[in-house]
C-alpha atoms as a PDB file:
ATOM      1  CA  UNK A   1     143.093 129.102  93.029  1.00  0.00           C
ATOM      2  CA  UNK A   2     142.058 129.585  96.784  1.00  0.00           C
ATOM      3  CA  UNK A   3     141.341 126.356  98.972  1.00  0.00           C
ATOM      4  CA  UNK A   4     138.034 127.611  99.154  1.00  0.00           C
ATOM      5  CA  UNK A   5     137.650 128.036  95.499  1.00  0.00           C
ATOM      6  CA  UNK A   6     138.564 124.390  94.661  1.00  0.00           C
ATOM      7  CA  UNK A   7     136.180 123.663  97.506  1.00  0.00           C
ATOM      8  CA  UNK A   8     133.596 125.626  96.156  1.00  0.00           C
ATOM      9  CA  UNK A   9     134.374 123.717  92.561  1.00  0.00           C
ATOM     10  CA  UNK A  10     134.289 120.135  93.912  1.00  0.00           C
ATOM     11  CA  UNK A  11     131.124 120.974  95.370  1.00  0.00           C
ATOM     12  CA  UNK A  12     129.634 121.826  91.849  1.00  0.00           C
ATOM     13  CA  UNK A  13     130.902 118.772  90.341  1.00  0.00           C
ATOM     14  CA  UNK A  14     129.454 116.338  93.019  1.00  0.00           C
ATOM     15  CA  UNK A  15     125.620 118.568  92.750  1.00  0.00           C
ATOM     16  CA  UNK A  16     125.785 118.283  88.827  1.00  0.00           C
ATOM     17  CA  UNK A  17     126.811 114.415  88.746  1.00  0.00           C
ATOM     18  CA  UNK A  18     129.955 114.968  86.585  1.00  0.00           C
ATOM     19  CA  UNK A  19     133.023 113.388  88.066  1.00  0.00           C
ATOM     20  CA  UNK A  20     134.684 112.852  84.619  1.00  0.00           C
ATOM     21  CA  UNK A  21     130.931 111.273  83.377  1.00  0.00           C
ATOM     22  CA  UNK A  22     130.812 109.804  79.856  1.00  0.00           C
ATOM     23  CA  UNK A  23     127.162 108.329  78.780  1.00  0.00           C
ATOM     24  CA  UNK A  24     126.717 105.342  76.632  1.00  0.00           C
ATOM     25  CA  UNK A  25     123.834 105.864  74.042  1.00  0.00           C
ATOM     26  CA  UNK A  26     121.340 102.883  75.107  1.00  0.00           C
ATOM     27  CA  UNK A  27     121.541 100.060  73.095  1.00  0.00           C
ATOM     28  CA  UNK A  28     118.851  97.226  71.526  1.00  0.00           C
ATOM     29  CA  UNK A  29     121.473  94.936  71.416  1.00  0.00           C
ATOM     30  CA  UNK A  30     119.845  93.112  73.967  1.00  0.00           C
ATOM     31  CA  UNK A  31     116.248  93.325  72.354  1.00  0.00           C
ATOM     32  CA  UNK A  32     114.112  89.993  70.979  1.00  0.00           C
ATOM     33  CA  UNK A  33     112.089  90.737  68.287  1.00  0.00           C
ATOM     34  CA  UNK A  34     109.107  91.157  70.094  1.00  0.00           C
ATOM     35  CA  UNK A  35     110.727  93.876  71.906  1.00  0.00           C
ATOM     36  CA  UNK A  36     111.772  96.117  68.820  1.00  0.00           C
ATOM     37  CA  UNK A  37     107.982  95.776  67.636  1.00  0.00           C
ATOM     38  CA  UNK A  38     106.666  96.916  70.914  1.00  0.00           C
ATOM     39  CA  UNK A  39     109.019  99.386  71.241  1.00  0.00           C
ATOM     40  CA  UNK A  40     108.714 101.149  67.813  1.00  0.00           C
ATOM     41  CA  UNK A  41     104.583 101.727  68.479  1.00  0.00           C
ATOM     42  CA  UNK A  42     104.809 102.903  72.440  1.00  0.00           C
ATOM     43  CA  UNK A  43     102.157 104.758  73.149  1.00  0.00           C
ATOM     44  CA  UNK A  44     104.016 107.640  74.968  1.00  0.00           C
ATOM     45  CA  UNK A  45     106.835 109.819  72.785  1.00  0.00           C
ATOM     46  CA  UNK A  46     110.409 109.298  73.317  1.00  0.00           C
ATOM     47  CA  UNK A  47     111.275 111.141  76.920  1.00  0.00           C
ATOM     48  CA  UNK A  48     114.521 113.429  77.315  1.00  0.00           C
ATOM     49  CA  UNK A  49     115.921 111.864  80.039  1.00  0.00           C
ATOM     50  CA  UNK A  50     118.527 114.715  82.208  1.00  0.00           C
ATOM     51  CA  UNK A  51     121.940 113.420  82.026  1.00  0.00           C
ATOM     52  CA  UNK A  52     122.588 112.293  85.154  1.00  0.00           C
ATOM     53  CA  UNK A  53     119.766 109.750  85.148  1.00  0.00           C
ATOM     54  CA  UNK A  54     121.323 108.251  81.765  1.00  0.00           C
ATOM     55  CA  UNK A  55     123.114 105.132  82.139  1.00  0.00           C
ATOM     56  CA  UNK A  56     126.592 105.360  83.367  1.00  0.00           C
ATOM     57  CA  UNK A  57     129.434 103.077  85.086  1.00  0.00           C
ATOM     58  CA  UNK A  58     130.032 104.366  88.307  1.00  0.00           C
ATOM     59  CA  UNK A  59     132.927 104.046  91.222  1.00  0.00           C
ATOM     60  CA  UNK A  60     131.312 102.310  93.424  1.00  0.00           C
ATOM     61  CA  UNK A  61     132.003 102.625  97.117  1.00  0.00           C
ATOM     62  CA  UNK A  62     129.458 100.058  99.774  1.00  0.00           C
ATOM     63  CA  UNK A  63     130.922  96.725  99.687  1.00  0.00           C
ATOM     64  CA  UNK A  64     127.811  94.652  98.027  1.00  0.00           C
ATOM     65  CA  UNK A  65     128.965  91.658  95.891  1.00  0.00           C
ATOM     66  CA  UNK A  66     129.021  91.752  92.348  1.00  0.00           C
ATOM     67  CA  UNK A  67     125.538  90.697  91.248  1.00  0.00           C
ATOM     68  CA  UNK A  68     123.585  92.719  93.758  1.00  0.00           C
ATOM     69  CA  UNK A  69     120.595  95.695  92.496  1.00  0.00           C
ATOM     70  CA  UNK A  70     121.104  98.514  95.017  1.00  0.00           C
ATOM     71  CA  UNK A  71     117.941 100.891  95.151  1.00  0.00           C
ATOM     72  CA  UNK A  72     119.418 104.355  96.225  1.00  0.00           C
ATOM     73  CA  UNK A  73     115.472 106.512  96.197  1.00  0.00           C
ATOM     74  CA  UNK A  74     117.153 109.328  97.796  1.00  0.00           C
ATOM     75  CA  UNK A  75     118.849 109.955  94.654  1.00  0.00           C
ATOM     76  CA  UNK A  76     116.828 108.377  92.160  1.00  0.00           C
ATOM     77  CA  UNK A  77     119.574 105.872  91.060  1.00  0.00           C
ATOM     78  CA  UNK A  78     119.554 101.941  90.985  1.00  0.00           C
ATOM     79  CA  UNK A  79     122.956 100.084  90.691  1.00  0.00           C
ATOM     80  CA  UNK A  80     123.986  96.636  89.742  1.00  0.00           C
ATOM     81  CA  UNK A  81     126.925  95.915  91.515  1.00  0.00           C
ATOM     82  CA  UNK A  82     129.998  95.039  88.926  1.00  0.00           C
ATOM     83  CA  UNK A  83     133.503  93.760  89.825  1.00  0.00           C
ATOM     84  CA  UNK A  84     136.012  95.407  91.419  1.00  0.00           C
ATOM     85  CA  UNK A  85     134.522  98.735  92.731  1.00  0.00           C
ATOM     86  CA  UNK A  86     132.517  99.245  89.920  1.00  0.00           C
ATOM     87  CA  UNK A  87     128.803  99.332  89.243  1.00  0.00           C
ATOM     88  CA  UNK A  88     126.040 100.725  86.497  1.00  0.00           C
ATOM     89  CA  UNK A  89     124.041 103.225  87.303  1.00  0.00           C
ATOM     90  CA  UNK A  90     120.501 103.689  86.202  1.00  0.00           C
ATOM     91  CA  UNK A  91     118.287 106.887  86.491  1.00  0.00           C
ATOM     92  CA  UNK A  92     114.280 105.709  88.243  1.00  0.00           C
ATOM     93  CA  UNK A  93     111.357 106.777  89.105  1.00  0.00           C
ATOM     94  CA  UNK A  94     111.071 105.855  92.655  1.00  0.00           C
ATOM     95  CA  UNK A  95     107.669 105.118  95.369  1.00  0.00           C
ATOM     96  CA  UNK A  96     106.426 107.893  97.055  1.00  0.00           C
ATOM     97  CA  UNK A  97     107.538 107.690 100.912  1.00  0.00           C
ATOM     98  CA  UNK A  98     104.766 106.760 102.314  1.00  0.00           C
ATOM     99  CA  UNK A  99     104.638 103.614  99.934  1.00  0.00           C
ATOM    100  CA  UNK A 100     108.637 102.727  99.937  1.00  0.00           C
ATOM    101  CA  UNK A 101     109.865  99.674 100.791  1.00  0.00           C
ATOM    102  CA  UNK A 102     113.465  99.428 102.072  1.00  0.00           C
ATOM    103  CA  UNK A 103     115.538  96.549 103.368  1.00  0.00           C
ATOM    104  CA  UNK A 104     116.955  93.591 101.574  1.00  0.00           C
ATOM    105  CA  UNK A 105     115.140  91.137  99.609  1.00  0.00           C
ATOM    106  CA  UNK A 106     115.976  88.578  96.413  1.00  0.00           C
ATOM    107  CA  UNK A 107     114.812  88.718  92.894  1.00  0.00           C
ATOM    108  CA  UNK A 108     112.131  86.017  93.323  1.00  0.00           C
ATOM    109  CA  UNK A 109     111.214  85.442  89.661  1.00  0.00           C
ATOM    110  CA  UNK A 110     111.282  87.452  85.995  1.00  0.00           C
ATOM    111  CA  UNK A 111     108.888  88.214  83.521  1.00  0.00           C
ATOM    112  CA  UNK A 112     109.308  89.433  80.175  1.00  0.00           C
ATOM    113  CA  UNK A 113     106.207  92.017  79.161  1.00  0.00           C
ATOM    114  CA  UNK A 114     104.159  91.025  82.400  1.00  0.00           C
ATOM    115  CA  UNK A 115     100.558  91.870  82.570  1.00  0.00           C
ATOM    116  CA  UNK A 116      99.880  94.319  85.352  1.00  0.00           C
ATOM    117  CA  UNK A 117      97.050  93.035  88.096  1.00  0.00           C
ATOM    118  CA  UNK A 118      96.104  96.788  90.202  1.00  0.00           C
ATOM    119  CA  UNK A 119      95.615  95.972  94.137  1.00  0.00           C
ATOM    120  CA  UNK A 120      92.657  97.097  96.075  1.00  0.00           C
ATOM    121  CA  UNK A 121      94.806 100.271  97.416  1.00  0.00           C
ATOM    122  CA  UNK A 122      96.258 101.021  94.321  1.00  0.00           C
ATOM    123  CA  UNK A 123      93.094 100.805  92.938  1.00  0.00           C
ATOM    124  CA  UNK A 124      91.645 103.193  95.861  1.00  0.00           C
ATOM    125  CA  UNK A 125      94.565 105.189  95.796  1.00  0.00           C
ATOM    126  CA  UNK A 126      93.879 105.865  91.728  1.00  0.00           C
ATOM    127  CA  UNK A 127      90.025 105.778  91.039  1.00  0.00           C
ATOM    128  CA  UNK A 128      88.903 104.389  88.038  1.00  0.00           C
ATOM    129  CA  UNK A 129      91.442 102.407  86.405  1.00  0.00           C
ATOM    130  CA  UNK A 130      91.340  98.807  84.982  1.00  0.00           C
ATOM    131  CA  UNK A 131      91.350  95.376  87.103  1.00  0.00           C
ATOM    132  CA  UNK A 132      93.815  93.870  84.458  1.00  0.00           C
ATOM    133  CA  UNK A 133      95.975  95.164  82.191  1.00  0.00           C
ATOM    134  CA  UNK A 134      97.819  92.586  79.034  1.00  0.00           C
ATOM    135  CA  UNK A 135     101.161  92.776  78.863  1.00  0.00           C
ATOM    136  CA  UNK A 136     102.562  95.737  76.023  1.00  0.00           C
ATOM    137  CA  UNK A 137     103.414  98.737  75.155  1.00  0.00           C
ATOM    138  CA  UNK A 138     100.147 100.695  77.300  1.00  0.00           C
ATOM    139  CA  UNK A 139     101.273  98.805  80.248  1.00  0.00           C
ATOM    140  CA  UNK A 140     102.698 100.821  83.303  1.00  0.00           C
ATOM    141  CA  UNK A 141     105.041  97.791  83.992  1.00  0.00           C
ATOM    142  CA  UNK A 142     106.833  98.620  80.622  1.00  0.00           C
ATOM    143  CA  UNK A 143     109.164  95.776  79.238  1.00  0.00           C
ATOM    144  CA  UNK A 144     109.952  93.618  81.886  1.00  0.00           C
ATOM    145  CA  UNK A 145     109.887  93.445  85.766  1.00  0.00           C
ATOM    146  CA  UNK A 146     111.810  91.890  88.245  1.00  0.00           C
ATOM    147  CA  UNK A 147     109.330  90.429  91.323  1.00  0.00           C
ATOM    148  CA  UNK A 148     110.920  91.617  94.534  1.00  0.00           C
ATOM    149  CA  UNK A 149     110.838  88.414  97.390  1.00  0.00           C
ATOM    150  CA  UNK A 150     111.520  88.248 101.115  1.00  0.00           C
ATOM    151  CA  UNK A 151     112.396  84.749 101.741  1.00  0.00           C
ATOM    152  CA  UNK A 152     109.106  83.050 100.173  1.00  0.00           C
ATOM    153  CA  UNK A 153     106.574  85.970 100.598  1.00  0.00           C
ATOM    154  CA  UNK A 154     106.026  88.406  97.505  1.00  0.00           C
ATOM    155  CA  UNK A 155     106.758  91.864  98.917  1.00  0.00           C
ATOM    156  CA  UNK A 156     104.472  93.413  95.938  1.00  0.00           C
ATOM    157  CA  UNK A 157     107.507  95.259  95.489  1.00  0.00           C
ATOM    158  CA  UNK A 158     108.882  95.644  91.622  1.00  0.00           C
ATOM    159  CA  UNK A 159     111.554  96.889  89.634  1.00  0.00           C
ATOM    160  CA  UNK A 160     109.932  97.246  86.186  1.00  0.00           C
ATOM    161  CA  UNK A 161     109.689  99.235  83.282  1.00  0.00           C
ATOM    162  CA  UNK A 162     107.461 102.226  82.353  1.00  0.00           C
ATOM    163  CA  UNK A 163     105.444 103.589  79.853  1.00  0.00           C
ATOM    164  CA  UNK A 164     105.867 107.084  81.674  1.00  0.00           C
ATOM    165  CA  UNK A 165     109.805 107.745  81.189  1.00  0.00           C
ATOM    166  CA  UNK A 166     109.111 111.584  81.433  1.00  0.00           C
ATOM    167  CA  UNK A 167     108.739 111.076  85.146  1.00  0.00           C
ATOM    168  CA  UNK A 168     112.394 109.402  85.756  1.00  0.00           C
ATOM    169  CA  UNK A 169     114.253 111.049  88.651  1.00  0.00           C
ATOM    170  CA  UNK A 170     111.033 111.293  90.245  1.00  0.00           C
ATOM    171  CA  UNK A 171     108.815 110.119  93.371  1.00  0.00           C
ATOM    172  CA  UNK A 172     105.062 109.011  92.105  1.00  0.00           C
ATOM    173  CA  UNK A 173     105.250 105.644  91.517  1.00  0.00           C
ATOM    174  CA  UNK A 174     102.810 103.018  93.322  1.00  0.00           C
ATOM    175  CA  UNK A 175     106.216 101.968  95.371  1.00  0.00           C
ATOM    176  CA  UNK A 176     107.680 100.312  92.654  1.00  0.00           C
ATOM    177  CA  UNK A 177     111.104 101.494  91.020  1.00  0.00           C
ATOM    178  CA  UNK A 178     110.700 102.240  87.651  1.00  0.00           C
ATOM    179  CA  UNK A 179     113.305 102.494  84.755  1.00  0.00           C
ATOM    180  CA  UNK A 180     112.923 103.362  80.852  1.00  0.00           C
ATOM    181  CA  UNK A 181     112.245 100.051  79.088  1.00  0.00           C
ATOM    182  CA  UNK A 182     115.500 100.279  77.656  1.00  0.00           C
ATOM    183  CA  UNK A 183     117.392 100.154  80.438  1.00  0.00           C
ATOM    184  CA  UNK A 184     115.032  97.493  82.556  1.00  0.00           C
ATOM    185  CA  UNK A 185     115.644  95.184  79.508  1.00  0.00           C
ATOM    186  CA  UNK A 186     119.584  95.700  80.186  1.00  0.00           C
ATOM    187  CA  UNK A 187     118.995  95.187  84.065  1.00  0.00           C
ATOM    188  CA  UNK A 188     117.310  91.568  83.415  1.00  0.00           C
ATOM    189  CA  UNK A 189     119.424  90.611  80.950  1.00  0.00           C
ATOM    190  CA  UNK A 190     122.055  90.769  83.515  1.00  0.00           C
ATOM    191  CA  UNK A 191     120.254  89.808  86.665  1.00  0.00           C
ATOM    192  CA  UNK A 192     119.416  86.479  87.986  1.00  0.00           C
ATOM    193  CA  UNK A 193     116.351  84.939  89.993  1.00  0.00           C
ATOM    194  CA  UNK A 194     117.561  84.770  93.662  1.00  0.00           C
ATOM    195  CA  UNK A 195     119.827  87.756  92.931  1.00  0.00           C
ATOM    196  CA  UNK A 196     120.318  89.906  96.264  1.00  0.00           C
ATOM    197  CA  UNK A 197     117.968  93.644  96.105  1.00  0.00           C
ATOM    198  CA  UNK A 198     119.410  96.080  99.122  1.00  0.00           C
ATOM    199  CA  UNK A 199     116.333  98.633  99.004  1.00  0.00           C
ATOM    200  CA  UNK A 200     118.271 101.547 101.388  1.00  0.00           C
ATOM    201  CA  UNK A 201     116.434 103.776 103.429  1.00  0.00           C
ATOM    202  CA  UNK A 202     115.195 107.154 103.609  1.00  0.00           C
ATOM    203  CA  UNK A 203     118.179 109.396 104.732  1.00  0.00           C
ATOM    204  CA  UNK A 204     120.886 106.491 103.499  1.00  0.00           C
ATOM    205  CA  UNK A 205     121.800 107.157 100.178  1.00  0.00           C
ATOM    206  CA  UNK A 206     123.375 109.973  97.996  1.00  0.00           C
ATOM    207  CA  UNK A 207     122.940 113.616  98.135  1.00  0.00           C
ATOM    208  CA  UNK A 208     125.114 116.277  96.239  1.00  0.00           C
ATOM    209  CA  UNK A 209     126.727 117.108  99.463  1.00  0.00           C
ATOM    210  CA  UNK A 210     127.112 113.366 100.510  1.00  0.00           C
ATOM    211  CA  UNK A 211     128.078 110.933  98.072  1.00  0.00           C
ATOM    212  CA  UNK A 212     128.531 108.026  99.939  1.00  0.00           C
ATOM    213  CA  UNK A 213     127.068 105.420  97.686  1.00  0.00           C
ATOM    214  CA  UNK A 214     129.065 106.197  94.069  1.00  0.00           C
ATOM    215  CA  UNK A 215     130.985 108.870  92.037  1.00  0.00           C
ATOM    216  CA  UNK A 216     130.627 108.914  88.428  1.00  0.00           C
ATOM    217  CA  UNK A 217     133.200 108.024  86.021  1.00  0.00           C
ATOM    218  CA  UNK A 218     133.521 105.569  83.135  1.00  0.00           C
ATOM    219  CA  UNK A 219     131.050 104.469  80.643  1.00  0.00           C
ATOM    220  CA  UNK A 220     127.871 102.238  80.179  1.00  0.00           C
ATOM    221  CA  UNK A 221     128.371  98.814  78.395  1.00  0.00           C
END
């Protein structure tokens, strides 16, 4: 095979996310009971999520500490950082760029099923829509959400669930980051309050052609 063709071959592999990718079916492992009965009446039907925004253990290349949720919207990932150069990957639905937040923040507190409370833009932004919405299964911040802090102020920023997992790998969301419910109950069970959040900007993480954040390889716990 030519230089270029193995060129031309890597290049493939790095578009199509496969550097020697193995996926981990998710798991309820980590469920309460009040989880599994939410879970088995959603309100939505189970999503086919592409497989590169399946969970995965990734090579991870920026030098973050272990502990630490890296928000790459570029690419439509979010890592927690593991040990030695490694980190899991999880496919989102990220804010559309006008409503982004980037920069780095703390996990401020967690909430398990949290009731969702609309601003006035959202509320502008979306027309008629309720002023408060209980916690379950019809709620757009799915299973459990991570409150996003900059010193003591609230950023309004969240990493939650969704009860819309057909839109993973996409930009729509209200700015928030947005994972299936079964992976943002693996993410808390995992994180803790006061946890570092590095939100990159626009233009800093991945792209097929630049993968400077993480190559795939390994498998999901």
């Amino acid at each position: 095979m030519t230089p270029r063709a193995v060129g031309i071959l890597l290049l493939g592999l790095l578009a199509g996310g496969c550097m020697q990718s193995t996926l981990e079916p998710a798991s309820t492992a980590g469920f309460t009971e009040r989880d599994k009965k939410l879970l088995a009446s959603t309100p939505y039907e189970n999503a086919t999520i592409p497989e590169p925004y399946r969970r995965h253990i990734v090579d991870y290349h920026r030098k973050e500490a272990p502990g630490t949720i890296v928000v790459d919207s570029d690419a439509r990932y979010l890592y927690y950082v593991l040990p030695n150069g490694k980190a899991i990957r999880y496919g989102v639905t990220v804010g559309e760029e006008a409503l982004a937040f980037s920069g780095v923040a703390r996990v401020g507190r967690k909430e398990e099923w949290p009731s969702w409370t609309p601003t006035a833009d959202i509320k502008k932004r979306l027309g008629n829509i309720p002023s408060y919405v209980a916690g379950g299964p019809h709620n757009p911040m799915g299973a459990r959400a991570l409150y996003i802090h900059e010193g003591s102020r609230d950023t309004l920023y969240r990493v939650h669930g969704t009860n819309q997992p057909e839109y993973i790998g996409h930009a729509i969301s209200s700015g928030c980051i947005r994972l299936t419910n079964e992976d943002v109950i693996d993410l808390y069970n995992r994180v803790k309050v006061g946890s570092p959040v590095v939100v990159l900007a626009p233009g800093h993480g991945d792209s097929p052609t630049n993968p400077q954040v993480a190559f795939t390889g390994g498998r999901a716990g």
